[in-house]
N, C-alpha and C. Protein backbone atom coordinates (compact mmCIF):
# COMPACT_ATOMS: atom_id res chain seq x y z
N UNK A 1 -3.69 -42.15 277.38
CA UNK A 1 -3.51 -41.00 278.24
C UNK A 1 -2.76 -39.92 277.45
N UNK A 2 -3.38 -38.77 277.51
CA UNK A 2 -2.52 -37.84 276.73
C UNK A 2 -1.48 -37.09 277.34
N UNK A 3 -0.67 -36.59 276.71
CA UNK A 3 0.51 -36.13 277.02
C UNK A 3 0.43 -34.96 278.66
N UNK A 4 -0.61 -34.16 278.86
CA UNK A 4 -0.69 -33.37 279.40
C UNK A 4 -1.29 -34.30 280.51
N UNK A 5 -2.31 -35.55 280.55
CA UNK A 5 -2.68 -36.01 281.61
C UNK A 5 -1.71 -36.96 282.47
N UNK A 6 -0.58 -37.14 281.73
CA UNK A 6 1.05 -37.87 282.33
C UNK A 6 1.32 -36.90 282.91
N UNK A 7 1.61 -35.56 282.67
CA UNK A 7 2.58 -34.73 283.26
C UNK A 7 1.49 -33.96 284.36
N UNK A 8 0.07 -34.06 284.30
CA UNK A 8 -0.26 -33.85 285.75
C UNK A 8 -0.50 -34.95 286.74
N UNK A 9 -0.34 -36.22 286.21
CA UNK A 9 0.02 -37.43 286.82
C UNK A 9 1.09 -37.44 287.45
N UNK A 10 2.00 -36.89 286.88
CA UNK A 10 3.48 -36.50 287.76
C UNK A 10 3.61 -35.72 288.76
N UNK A 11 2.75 -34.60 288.22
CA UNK A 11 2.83 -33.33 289.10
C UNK A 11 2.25 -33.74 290.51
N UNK A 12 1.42 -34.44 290.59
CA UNK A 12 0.56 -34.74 291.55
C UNK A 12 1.35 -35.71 292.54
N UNK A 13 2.38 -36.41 291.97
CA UNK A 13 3.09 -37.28 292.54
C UNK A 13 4.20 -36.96 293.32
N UNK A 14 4.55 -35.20 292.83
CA UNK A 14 5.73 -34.32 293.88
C UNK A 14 5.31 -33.55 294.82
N UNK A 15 5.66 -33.92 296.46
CA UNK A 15 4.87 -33.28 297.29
C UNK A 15 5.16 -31.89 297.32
N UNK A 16 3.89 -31.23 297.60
CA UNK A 16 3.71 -29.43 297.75
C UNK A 16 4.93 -28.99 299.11
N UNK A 17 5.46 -27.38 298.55
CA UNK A 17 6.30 -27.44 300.13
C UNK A 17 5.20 -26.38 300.97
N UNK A 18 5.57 -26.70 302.17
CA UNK A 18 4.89 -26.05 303.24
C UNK A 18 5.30 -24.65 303.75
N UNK A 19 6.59 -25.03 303.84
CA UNK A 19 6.94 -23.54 304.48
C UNK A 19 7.69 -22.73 303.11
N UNK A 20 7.35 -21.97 303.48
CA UNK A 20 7.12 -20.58 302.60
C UNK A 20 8.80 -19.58 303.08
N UNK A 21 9.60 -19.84 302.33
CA UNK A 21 10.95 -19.36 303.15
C UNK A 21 11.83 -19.25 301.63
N UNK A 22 12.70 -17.88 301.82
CA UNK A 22 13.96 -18.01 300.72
C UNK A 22 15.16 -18.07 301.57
N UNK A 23 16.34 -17.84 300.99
CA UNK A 23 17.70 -17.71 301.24
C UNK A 23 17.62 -16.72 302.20
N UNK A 24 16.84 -15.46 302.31
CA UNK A 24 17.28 -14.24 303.21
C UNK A 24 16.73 -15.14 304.53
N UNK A 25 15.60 -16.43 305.07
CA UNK A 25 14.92 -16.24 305.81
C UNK A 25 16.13 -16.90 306.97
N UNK A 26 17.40 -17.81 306.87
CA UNK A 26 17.80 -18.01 307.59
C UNK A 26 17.35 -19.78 308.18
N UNK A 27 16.74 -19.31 309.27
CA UNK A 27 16.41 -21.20 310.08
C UNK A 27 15.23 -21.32 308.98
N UNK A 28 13.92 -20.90 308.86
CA UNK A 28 12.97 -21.78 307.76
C UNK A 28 13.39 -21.45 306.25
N UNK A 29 14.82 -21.17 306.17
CA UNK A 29 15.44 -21.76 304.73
C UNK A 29 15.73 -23.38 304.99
N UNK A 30 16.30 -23.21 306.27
CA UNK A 30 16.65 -24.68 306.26
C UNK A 30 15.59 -25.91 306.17
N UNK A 31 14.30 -25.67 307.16
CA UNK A 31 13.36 -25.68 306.89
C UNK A 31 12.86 -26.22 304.85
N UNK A 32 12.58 -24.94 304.59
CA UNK A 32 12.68 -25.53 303.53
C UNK A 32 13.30 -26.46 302.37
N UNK A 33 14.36 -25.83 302.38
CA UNK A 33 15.59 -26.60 301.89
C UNK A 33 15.14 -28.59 301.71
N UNK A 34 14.99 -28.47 303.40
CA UNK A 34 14.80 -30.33 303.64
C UNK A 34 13.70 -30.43 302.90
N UNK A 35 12.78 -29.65 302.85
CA UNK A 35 11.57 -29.99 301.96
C UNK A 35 11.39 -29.86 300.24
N UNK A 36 12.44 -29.44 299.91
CA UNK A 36 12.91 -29.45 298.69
C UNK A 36 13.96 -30.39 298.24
N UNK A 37 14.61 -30.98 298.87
CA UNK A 37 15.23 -32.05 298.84
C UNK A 37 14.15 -33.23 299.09
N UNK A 38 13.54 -33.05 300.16
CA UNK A 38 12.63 -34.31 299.75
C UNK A 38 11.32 -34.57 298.70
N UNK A 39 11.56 -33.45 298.06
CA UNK A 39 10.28 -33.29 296.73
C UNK A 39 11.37 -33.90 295.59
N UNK A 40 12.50 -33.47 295.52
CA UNK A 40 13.33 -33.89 294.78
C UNK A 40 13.67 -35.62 294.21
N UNK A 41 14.15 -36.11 295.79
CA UNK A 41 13.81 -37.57 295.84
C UNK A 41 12.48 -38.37 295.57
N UNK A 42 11.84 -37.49 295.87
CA UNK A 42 10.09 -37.96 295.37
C UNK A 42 9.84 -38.74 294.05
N UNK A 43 10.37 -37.35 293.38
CA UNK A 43 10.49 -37.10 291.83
C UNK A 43 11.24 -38.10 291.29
N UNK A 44 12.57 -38.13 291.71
CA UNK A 44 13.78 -38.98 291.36
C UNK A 44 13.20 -40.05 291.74
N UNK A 45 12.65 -40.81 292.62
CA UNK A 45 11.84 -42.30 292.59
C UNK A 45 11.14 -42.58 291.74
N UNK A 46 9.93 -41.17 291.72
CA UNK A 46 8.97 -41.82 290.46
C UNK A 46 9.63 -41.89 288.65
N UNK A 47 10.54 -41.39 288.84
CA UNK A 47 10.70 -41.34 287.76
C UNK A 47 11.40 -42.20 287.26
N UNK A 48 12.26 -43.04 287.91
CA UNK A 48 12.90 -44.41 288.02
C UNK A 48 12.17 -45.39 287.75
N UNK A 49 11.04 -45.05 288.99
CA UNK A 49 9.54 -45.95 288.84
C UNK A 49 9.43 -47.05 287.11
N UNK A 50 9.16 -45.12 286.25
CA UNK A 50 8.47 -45.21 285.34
C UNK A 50 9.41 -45.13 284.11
N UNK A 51 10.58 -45.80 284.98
CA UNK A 51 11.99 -45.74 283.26
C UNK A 51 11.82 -44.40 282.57
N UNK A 52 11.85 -43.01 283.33
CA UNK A 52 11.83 -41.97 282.46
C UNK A 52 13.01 -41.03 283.65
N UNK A 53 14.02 -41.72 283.73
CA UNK A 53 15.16 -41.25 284.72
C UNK A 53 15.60 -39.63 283.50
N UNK A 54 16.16 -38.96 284.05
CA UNK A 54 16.45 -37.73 282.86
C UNK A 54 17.13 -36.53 283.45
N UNK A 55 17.27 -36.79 284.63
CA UNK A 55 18.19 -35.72 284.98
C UNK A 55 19.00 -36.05 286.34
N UNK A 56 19.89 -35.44 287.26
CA UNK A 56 20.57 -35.50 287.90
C UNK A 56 20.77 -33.83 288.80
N UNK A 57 20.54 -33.90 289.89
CA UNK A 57 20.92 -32.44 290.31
C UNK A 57 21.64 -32.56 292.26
N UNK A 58 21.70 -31.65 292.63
CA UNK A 58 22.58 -31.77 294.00
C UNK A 58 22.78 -29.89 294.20
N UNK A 59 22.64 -29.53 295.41
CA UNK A 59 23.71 -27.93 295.92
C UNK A 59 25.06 -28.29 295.44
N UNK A 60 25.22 -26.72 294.95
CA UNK A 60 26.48 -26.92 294.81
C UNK A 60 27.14 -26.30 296.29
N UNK A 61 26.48 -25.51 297.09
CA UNK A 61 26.85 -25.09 298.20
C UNK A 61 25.99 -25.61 299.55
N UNK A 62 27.32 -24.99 300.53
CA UNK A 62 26.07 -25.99 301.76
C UNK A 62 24.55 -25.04 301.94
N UNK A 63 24.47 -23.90 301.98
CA UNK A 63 23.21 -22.88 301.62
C UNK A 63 22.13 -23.39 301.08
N UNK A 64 22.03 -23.87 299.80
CA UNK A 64 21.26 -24.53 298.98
C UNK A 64 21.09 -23.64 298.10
N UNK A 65 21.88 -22.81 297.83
CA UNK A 65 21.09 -21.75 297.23
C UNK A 65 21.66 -21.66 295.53
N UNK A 66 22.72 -22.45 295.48
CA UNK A 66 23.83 -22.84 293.95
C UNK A 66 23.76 -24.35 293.48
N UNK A 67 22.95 -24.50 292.49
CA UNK A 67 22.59 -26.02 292.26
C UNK A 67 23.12 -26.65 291.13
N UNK A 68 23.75 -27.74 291.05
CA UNK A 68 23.90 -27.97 289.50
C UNK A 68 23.69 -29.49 289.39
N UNK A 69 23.68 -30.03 287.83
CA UNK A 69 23.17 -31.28 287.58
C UNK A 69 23.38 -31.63 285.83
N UNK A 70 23.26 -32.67 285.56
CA UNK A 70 22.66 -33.06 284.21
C UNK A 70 21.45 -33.01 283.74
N UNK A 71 20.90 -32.66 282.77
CA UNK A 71 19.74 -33.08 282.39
C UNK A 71 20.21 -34.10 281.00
N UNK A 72 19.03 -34.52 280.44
CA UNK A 72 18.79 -35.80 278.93
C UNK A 72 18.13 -36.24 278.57
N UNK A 73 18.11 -35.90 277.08
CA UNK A 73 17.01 -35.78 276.50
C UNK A 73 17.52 -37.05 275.12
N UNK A 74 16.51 -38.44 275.16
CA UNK A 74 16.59 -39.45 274.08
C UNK A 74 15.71 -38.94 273.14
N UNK A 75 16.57 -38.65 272.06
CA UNK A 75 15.62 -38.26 270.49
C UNK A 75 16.52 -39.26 269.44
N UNK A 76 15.46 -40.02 268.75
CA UNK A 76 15.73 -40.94 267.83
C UNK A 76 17.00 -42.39 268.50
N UNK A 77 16.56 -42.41 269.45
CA UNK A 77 17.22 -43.20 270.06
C UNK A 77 18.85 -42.92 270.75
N UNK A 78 18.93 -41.72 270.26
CA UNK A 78 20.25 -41.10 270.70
C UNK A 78 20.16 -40.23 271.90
N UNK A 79 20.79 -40.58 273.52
CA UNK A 79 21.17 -39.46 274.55
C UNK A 79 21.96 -38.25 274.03
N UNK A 80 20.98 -37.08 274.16
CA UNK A 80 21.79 -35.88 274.64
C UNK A 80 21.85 -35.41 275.95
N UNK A 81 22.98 -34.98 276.21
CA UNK A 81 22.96 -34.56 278.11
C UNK A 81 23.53 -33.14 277.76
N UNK A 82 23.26 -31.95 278.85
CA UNK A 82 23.59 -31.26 278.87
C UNK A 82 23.66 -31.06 280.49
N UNK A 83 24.77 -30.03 280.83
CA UNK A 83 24.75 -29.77 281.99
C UNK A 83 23.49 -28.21 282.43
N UNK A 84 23.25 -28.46 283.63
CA UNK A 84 22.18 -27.92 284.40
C UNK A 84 22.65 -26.68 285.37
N UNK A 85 22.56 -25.57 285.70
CA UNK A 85 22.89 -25.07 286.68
C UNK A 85 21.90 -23.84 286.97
N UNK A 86 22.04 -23.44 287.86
CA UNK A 86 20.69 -22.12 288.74
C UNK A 86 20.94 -21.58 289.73
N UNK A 87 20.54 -20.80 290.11
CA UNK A 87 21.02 -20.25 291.73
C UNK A 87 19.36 -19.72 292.20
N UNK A 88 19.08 -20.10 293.47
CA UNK A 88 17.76 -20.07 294.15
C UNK A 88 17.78 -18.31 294.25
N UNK A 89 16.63 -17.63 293.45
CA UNK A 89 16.43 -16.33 293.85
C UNK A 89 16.76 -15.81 295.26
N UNK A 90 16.79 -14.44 295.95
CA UNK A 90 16.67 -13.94 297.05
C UNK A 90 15.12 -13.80 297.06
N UNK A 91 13.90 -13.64 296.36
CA UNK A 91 12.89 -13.36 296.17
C UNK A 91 12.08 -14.98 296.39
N UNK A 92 12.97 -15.67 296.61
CA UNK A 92 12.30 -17.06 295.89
C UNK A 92 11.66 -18.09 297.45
N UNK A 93 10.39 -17.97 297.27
CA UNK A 93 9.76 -18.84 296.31
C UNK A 93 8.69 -18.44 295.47
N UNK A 94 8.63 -16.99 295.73
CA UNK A 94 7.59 -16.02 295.05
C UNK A 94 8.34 -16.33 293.42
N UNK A 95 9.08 -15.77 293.37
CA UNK A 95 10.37 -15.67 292.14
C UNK A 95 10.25 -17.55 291.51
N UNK A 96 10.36 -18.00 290.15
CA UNK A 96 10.85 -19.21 290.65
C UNK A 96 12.50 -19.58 289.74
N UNK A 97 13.25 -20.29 290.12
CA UNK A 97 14.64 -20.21 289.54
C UNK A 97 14.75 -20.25 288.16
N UNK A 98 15.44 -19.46 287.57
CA UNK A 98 15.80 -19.00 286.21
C UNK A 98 16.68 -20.41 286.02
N UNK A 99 16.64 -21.50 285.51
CA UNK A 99 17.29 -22.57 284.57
C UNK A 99 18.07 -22.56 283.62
N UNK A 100 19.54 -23.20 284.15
CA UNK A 100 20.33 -22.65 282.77
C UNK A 100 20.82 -24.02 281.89
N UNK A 101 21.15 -23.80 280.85
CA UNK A 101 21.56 -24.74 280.04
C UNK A 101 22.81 -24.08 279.32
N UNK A 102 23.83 -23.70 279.83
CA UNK A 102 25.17 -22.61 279.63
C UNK A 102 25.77 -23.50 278.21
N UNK A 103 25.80 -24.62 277.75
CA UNK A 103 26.42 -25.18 276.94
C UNK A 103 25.11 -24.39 275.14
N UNK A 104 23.72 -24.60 275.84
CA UNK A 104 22.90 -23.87 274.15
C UNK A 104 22.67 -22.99 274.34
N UNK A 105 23.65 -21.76 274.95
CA UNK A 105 23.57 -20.50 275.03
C UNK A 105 23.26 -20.37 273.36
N UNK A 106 22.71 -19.53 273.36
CA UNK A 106 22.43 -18.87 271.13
C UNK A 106 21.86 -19.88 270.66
N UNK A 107 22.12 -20.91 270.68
CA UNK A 107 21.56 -22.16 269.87
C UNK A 107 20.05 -21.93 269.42
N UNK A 108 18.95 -21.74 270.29
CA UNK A 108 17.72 -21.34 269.83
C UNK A 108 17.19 -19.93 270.61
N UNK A 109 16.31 -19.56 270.02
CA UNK A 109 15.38 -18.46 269.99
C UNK A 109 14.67 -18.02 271.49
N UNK A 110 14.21 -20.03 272.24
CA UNK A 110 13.70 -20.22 273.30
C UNK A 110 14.59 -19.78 274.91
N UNK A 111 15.56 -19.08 274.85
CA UNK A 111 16.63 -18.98 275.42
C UNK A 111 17.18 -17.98 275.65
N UNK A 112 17.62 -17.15 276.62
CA UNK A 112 18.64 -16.06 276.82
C UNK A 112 19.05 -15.81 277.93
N UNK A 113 20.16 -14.85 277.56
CA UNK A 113 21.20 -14.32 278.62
C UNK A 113 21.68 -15.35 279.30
N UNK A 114 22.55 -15.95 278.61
CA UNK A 114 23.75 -17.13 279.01
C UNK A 114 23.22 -18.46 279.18
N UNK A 115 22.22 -18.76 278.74
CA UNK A 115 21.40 -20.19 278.61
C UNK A 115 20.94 -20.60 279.79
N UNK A 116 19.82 -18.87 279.78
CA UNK A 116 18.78 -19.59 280.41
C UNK A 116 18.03 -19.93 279.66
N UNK A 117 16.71 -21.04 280.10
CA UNK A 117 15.74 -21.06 279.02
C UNK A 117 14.75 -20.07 279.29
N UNK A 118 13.90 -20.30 278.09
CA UNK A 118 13.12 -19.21 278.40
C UNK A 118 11.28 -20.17 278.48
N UNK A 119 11.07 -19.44 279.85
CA UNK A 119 9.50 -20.03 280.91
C UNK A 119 8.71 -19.18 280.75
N UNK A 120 8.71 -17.71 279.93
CA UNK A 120 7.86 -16.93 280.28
C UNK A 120 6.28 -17.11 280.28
N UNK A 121 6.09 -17.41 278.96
CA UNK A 121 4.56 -17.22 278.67
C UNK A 121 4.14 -18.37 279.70
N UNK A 122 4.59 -19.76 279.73
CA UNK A 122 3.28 -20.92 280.15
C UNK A 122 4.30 -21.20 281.31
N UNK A 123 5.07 -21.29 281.60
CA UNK A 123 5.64 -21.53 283.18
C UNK A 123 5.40 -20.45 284.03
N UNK A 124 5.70 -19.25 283.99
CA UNK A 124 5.82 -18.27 284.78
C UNK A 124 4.16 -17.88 285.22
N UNK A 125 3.31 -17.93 284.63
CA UNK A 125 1.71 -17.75 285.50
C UNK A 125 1.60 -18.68 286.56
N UNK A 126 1.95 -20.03 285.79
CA UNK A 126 1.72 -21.63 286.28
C UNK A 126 2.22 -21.05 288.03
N UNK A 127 3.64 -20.68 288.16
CA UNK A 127 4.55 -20.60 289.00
C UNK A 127 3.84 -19.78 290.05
N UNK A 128 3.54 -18.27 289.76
CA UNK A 128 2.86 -17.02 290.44
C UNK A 128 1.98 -17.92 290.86
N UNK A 129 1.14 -18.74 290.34
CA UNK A 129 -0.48 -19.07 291.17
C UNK A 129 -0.30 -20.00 291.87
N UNK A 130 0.69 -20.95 291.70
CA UNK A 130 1.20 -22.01 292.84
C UNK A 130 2.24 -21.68 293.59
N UNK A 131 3.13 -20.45 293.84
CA UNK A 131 3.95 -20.02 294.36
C UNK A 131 3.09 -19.94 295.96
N UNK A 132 3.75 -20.29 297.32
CA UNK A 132 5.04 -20.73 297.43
C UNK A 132 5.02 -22.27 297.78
N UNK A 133 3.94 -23.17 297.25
CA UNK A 133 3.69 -24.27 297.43
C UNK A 133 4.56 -25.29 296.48
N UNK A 134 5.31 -24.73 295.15
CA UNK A 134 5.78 -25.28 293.94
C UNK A 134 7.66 -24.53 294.59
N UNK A 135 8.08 -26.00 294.26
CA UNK A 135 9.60 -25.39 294.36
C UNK A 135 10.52 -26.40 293.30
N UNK A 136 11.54 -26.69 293.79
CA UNK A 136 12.58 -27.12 292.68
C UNK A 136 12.13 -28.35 291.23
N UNK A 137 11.65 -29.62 292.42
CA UNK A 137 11.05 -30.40 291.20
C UNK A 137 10.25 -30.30 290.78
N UNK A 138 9.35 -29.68 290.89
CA UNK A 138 8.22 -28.77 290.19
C UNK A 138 8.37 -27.85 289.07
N UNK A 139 9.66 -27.31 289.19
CA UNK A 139 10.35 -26.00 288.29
C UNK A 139 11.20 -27.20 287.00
N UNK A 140 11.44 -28.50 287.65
CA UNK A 140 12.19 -29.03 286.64
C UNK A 140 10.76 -29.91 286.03
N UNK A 141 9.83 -30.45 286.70
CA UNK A 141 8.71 -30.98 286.08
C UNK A 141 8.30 -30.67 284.89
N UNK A 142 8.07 -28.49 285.34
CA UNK A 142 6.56 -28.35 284.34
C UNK A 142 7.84 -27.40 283.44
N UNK A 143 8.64 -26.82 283.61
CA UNK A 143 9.78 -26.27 283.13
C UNK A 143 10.59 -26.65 282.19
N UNK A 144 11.67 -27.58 282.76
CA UNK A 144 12.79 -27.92 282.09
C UNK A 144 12.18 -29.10 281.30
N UNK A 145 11.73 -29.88 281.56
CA UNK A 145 11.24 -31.42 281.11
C UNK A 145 10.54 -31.37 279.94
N UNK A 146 9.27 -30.21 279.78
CA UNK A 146 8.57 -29.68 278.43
C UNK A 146 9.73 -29.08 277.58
N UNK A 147 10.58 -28.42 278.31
CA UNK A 147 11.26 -27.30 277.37
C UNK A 147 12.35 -28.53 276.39
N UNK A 148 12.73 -29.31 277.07
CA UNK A 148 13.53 -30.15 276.52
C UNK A 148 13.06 -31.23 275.12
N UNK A 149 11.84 -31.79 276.14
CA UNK A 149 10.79 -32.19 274.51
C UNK A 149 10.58 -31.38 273.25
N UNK A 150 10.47 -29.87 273.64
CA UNK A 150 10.18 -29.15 272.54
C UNK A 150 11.64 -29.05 271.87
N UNK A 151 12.51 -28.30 272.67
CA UNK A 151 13.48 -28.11 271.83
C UNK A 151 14.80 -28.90 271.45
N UNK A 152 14.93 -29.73 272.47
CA UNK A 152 15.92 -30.95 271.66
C UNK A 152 15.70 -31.63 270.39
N UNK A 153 14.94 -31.64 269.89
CA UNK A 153 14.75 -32.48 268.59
C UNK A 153 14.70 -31.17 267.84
N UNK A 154 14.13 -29.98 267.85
CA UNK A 154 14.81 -28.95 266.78
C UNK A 154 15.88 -28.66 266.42
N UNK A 155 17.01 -28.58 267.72
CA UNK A 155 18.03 -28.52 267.55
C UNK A 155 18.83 -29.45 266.92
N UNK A 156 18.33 -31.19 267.05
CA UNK A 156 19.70 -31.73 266.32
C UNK A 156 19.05 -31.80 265.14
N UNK A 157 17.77 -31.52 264.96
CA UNK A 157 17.38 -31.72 263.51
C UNK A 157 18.02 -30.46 262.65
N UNK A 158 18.46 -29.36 263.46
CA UNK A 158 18.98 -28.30 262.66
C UNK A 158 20.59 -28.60 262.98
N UNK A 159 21.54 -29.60 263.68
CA UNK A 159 22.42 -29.79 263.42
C UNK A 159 23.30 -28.62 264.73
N UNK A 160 22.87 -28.45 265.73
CA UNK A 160 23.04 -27.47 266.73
C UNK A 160 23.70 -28.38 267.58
N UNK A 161 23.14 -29.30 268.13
CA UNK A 161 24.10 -30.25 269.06
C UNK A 161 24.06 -31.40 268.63
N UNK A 162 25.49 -32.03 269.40
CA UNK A 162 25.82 -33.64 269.29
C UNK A 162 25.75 -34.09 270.37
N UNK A 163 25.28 -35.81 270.48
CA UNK A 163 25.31 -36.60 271.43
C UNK A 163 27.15 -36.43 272.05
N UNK A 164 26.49 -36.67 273.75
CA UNK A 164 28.20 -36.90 273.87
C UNK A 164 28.96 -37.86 273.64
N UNK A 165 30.27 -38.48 273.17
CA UNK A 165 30.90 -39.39 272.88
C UNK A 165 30.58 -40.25 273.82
C-alpha cells in the first residue's frame, strides 16, 4: 500500500462534520464543537488501533476556540515532541486553523510568523473543497502529520532540534 493510499485510508476513517458553524455562530458552535471532538476521538482510536499514536490535543478554553497539545515525530528510532497550539478562526470552517509549532519558529523555510507551519500550496485547496465538512482531525491528518514526515528528519539531520531528555 502506498504511502498516499494509508493516509486516505485514514482519512476515510475520520467522520465528516455536519453542521457548518464557527465561534461567531453561538448554540451550532456548540453543536459543532461535539462533533469535532468526536472526529477527534475517532482519530485518536484509530490511531492507537494501528500503533501510530503521535499526538495529543484538548481546548484550552471552555469555547473551543484555543487548543493545545503535543505532537511526535520517531526518526531513526529517536522521539521528537514538540508542543502544538492554534486558535479556531472567526471565519472557520470556511478558513481552516493556522497550526503552530512555537518551539521551530525559524528553524525551516516551511514555516512562518511564530511557528506556524506552512499548508499553503497542497493543504489549503484540499481544505476550500472539503470545507465545511473537514475540521480539526482532518487539519491534523492531511496537515500536521505530512508536514512532520517531511520536515522532522531535515531538521535533525541539519542539527536544528533535539530529542527531549
Amino acid at each position: 500500500m502506498s504511502e498516499f493510499d494509508h493516509l486516505k485510508s485514514h482519512l476515510r476513517s475520520i467522520p465528516l462534520m455536519r453542521v457548518d458553524a464557527s465561534p461567531r455562530d453561538a448554540e451550532k458552535w456548540k453543536e459543532r464543537l461535539k462533533e469535532e471532538l468526536m472526529a477527534l476521538i475517532a482519530f485518536v482510536k484509530m490511531n492507537k488501533e494501528n500503533d501510530n499514536d503521535w499526538f495529543t490535543l484538548a481546548p484550552e478554553n471552555a469555547e473551543g476556540t484555543k487548543w493545545k497539545g503535543k505532537v511526535w515525530y520517531v526518526h531513526n528510532l529517536i522521539r521528537y515532541e514538540f508542543d502544538l497550539q492554534f486558535e479556531i478562526p472567526a471565519t472557520y470552517p470556511t478558513t481552516a486553523p493556522e497550526l503552530e509549532l512555537p518551539e521551530l519558529d525559524g528553524k525551516t523555510h516551511k514555516m512562518y510568523r511564530g511557528g506556524k507551519i506552512c499548508l499553503t500550496v497542497h493543504f489549503k485547496p484540499l481544505w476550500a473543497k472539503n470545507a465545511p465538512h473537514f475540521g480539526i482531525a482532518h487539519a491534523l491528518c492531511l496537515g500536521m502529520g505530512p508536514w512532520l514526515a517531511a520536515e522532522v528528519p531535515v531538521l535533525v539531520d541539519e542539527g536544528k532540534v533535539q530529542p527531549k531528555s
